[in-house]
C-alpha atoms as a PDB file:
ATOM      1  CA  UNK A   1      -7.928  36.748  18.955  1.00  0.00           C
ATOM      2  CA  UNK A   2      -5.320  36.906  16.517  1.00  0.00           C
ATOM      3  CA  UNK A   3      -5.198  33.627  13.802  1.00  0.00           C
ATOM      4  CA  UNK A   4      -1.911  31.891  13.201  1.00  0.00           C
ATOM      5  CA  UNK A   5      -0.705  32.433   9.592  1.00  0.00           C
ATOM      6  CA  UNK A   6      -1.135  28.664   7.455  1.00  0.00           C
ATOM      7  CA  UNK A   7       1.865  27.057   5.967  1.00  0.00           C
ATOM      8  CA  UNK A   8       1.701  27.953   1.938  1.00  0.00           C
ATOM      9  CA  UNK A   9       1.003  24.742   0.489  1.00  0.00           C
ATOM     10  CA  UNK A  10       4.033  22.598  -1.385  1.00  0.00           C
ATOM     11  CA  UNK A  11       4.588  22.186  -4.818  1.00  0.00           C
ATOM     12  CA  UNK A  12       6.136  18.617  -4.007  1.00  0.00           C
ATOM     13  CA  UNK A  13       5.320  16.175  -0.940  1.00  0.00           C
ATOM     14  CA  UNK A  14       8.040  16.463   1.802  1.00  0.00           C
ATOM     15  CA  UNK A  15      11.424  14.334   0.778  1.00  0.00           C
ATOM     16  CA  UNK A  16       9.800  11.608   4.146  1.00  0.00           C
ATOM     17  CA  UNK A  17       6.907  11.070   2.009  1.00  0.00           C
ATOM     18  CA  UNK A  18       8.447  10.423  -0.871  1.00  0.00           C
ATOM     19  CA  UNK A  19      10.726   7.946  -0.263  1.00  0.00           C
ATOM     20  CA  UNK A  20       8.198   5.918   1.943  1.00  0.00           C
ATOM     21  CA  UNK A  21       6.202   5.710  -1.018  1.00  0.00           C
ATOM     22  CA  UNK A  22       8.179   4.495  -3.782  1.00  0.00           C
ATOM     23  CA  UNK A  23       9.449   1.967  -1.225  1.00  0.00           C
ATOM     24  CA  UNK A  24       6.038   0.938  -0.233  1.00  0.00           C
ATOM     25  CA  UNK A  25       4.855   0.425  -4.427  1.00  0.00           C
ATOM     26  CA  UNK A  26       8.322  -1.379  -4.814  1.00  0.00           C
ATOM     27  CA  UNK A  27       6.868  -3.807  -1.758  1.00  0.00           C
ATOM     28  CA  UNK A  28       3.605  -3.962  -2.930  1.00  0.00           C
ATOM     29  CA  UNK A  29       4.234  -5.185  -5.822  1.00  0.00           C
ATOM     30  CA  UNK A  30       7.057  -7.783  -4.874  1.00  0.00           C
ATOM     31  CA  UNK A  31       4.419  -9.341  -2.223  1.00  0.00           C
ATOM     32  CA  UNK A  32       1.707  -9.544  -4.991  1.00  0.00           C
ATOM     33  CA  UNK A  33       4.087 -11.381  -7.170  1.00  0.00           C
ATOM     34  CA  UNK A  34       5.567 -13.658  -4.485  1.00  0.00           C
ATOM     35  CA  UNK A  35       2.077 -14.153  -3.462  1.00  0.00           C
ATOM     36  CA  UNK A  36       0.995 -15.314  -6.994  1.00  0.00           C
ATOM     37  CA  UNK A  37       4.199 -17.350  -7.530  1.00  0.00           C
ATOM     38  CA  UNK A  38       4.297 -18.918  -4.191  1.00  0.00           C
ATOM     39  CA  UNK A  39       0.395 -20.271  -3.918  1.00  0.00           C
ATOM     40  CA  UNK A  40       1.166 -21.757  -7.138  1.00  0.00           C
ATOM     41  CA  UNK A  41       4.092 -23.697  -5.756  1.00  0.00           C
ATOM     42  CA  UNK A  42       3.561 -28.008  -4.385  1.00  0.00           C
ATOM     43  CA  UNK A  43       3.323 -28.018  -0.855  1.00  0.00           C
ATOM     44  CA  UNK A  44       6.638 -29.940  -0.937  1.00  0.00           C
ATOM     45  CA  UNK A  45       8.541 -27.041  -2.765  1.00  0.00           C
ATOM     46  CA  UNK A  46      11.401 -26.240  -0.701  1.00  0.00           C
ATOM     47  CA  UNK A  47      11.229 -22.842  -2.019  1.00  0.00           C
ATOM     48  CA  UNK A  48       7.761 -22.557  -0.790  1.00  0.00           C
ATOM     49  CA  UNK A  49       9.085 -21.744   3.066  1.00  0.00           C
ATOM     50  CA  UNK A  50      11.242 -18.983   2.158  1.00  0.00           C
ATOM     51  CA  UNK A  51       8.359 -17.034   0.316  1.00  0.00           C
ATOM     52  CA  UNK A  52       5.647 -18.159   2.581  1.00  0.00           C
ATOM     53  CA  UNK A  53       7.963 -16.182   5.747  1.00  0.00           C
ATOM     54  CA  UNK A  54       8.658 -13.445   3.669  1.00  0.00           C
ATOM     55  CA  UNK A  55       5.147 -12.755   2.184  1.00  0.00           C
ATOM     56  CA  UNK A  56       4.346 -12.848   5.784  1.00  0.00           C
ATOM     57  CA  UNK A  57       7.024 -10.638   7.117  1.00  0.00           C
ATOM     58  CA  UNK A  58       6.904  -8.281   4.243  1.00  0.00           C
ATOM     59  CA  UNK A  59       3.227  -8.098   4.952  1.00  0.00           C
ATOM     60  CA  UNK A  60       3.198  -6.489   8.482  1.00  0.00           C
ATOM     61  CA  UNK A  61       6.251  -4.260   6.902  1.00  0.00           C
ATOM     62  CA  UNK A  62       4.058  -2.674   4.638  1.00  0.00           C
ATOM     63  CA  UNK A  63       0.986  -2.151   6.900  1.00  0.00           C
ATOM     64  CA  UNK A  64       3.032  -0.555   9.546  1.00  0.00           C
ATOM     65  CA  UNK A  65       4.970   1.644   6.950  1.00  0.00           C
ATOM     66  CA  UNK A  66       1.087   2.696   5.846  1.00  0.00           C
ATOM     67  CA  UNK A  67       0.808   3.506   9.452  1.00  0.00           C
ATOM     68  CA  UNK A  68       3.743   5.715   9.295  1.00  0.00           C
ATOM     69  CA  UNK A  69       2.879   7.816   6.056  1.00  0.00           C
ATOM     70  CA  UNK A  70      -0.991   8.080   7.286  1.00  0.00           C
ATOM     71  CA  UNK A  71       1.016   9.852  10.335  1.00  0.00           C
ATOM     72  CA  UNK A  72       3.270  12.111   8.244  1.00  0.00           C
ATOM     73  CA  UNK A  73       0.414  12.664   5.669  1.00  0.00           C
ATOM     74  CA  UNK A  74      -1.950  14.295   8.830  1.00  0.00           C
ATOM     75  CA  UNK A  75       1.308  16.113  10.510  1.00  0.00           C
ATOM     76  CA  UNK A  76       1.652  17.586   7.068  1.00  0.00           C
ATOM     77  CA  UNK A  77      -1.598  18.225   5.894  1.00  0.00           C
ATOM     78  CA  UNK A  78      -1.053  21.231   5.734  1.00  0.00           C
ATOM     79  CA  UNK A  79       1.797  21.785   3.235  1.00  0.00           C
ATOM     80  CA  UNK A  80       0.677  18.843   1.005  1.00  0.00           C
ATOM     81  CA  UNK A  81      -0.129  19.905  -2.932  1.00  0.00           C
ATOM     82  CA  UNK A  82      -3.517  20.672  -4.029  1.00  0.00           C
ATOM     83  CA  UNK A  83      -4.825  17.869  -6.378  1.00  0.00           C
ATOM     84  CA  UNK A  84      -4.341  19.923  -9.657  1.00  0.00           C
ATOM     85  CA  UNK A  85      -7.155  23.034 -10.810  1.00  0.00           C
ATOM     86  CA  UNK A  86      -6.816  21.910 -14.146  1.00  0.00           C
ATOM     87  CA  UNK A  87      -8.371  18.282 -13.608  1.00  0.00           C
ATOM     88  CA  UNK A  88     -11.909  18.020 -14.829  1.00  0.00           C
ATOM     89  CA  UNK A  89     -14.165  17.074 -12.057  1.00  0.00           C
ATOM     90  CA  UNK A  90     -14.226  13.553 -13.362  1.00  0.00           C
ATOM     91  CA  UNK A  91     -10.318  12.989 -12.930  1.00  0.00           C
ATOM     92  CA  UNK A  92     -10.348  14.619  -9.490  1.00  0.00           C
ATOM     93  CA  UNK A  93     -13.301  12.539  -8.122  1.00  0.00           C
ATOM     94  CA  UNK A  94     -11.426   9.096  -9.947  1.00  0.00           C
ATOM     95  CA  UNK A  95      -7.753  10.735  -8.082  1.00  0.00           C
ATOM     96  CA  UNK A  96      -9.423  10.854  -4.851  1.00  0.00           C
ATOM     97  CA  UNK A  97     -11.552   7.483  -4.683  1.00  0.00           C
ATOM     98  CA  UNK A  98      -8.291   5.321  -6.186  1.00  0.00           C
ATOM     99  CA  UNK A  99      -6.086   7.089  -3.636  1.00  0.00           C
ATOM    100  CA  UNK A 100      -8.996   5.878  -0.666  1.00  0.00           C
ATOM    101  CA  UNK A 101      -9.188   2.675  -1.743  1.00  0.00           C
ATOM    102  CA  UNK A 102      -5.739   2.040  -2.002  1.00  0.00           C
ATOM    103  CA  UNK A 103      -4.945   3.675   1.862  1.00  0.00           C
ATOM    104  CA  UNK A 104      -7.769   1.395   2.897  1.00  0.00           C
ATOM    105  CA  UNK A 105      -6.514  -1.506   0.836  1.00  0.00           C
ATOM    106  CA  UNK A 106      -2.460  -0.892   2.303  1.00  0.00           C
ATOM    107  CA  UNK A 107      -4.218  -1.477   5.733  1.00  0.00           C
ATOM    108  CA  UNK A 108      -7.133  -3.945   5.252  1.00  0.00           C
ATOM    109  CA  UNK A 109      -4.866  -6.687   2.907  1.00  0.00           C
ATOM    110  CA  UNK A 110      -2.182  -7.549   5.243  1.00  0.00           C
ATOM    111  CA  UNK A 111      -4.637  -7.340   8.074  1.00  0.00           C
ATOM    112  CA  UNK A 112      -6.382 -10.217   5.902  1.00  0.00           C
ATOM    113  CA  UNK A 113      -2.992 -12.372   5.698  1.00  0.00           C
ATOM    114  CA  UNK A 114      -2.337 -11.709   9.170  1.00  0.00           C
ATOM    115  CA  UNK A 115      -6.003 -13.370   9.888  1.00  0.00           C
ATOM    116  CA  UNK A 116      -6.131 -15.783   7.131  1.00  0.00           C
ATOM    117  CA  UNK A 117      -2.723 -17.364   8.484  1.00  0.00           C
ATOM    118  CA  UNK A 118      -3.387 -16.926  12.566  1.00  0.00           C
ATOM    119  CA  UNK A 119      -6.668 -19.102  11.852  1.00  0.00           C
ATOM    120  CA  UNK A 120      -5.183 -21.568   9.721  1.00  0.00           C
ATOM    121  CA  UNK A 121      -4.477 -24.647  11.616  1.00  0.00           C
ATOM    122  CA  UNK A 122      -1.104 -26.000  10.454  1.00  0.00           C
ATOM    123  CA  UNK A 123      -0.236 -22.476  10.336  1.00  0.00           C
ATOM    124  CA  UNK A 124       3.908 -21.891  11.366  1.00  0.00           C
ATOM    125  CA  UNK A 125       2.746 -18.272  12.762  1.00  0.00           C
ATOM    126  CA  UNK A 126       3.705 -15.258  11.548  1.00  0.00           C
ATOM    127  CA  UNK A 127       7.323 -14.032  11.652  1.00  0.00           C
ATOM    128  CA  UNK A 128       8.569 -10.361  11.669  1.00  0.00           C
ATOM    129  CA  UNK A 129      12.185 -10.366  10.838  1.00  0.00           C
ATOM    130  CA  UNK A 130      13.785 -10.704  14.379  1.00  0.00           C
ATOM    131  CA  UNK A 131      10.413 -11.186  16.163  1.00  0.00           C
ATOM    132  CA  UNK A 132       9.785 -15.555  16.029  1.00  0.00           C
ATOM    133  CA  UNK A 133       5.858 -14.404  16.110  1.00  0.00           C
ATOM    134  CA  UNK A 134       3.437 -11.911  15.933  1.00  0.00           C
ATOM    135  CA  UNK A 135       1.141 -12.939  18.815  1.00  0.00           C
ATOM    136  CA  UNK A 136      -2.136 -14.776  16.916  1.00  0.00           C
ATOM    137  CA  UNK A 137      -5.412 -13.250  18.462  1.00  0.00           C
ATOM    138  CA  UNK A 138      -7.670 -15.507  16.248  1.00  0.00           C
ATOM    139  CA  UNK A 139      -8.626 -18.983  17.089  1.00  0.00           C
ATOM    140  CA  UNK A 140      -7.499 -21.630  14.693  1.00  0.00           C
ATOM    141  CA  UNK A 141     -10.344 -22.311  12.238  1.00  0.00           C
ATOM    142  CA  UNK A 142      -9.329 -23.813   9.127  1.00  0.00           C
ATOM    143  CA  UNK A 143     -13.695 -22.965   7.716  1.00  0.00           C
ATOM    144  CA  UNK A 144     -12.340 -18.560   8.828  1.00  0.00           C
ATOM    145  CA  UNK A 145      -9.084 -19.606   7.498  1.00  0.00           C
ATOM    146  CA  UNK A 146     -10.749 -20.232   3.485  1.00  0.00           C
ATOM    147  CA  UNK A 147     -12.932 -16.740   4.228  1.00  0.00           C
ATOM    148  CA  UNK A 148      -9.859 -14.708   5.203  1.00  0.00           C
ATOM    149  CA  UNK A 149      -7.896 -16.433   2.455  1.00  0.00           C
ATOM    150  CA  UNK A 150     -10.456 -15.419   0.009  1.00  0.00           C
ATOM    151  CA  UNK A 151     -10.194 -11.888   1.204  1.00  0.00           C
ATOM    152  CA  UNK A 152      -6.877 -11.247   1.027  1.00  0.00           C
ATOM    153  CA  UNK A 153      -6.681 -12.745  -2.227  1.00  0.00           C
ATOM    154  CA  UNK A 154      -9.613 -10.372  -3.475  1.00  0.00           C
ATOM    155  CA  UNK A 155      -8.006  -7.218  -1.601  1.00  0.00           C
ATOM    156  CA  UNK A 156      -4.881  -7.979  -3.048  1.00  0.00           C
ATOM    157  CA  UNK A 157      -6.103  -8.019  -6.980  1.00  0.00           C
ATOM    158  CA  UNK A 158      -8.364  -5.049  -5.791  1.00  0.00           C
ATOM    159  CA  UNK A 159      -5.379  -3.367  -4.691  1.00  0.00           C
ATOM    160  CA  UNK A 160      -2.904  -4.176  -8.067  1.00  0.00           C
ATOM    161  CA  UNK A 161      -6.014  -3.274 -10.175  1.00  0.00           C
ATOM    162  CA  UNK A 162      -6.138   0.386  -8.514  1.00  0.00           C
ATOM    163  CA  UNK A 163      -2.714   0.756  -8.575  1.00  0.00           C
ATOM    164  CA  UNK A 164      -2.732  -0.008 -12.044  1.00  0.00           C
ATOM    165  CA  UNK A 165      -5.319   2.821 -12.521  1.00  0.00           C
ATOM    166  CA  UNK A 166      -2.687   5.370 -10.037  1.00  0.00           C
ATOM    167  CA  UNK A 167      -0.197   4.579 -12.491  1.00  0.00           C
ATOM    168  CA  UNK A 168      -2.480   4.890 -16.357  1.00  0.00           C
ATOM    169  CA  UNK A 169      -3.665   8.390 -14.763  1.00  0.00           C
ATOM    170  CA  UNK A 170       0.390   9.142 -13.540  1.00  0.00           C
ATOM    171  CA  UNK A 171       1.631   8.414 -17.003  1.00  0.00           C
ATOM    172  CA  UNK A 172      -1.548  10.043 -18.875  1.00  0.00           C
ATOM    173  CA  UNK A 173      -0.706  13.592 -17.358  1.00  0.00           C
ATOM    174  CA  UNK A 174       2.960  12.847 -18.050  1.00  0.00           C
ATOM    175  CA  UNK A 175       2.764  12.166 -21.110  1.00  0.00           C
ATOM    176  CA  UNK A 176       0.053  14.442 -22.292  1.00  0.00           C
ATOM    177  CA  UNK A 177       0.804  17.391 -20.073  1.00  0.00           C
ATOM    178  CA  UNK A 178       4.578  17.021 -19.496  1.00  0.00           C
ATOM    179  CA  UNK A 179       5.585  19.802 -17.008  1.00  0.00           C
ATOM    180  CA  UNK A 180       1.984  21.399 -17.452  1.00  0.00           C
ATOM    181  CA  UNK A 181      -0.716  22.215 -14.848  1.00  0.00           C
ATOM    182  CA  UNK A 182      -1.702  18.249 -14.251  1.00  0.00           C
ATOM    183  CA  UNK A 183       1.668  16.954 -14.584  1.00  0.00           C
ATOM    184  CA  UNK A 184       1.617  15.314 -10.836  1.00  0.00           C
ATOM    185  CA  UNK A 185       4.737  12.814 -11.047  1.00  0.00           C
ATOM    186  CA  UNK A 186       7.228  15.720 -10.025  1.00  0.00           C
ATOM    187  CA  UNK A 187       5.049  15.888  -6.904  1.00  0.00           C
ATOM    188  CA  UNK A 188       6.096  12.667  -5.734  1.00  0.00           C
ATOM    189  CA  UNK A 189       9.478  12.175  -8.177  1.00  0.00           C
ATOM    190  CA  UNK A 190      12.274  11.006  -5.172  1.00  0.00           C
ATOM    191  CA  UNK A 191      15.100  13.080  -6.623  1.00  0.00           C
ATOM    192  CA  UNK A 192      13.269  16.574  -6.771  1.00  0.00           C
ATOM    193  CA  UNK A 193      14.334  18.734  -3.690  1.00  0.00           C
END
């Protein structure tokens, strides 16, 4: 039996990859201000609707565009880069578990939101864009409704705290190791071809 030749493996994540990515940070961190901003608004804000739909909205965008780069991250897995040789074992154990918990977190937070408002009782339901609702599956429970909201709130500073950490460790090989063997923000740079 003769073995298919692999792929050699990129020196940059395919152009799909990229883009979803910077679009999905530039997301992320719009809903974690809007959510911070908007919970601190009076219930009689008439700004408060507007955010409240689009947090929502936003929300499921996000998860489902986490859906679609876990799917081009397996069909690729085979050209992806190597985490760098030159990280010590420390940086590439830190790399991997941040990058984990923040896959996880892209899925589990809206999830959370999704819960915390189909169990809320005076909840509106939860848009997508052209969609009215997203069919609620939970019963309305206003005691699961302060768990979920708890949550998501948690998830949500777990999730700016590691990317925080994604970003120190970016600019740290950038700006120690500028074009050098753990220099990994051409990797995932959007103009690079």
């Amino acid at each position: 039996m003769t073995e298919l030749p692999q792929p050699a493996r990129g020196l940059v994540y395919p152009r799909p990859m990229r883009i979803l990515h910077w679009i999905r940070a530039i997301l992320i961190l719009a809903l974690i201000a809007a959510g911070w901003h908007m919970t601190g608004l009076a219930e009689d804000d008439a700004t408060a609707g507007f955010f409240y739909v689009n947090h929502k909205q936003f929300g499921i965008l996000v998860w489902l565009l986490a859906l679609v780069q876990l799917g081009l991250r397996w069909r690729e897995r085979t050209v992806l880069p190597e985490p760098p040789a030159a990280l010590r074992g420390w940086e590439r154990f830190l790399s991997h578990a941040i990058h984990r918990l923040m896959i996880a977190l892209v899925l589990l937070t809206p999830l959370l939101g999704y819960a915390m408002s189909s169990s809320f009782t005076q909840s509106d339901g939860v848009p997508f864009f052209f969609l009215p609702h997203v069919p609620e599956i939970l019963p309305k429970n206003d005691a699961a409704f302060a768990v979920f909201q708890a949550l998501h709130k948690y998830a949500a500073y777990l999730l700016l705290a590691c990317v925080a950490l994604h970003v120190a460790g970016t600019l740290k090989h950038r700006l120690q190791d500028r074009n050098g063997p753990t220099d990994v923000l051409p990797r995932m740079w959007p103009s690079r071809s």
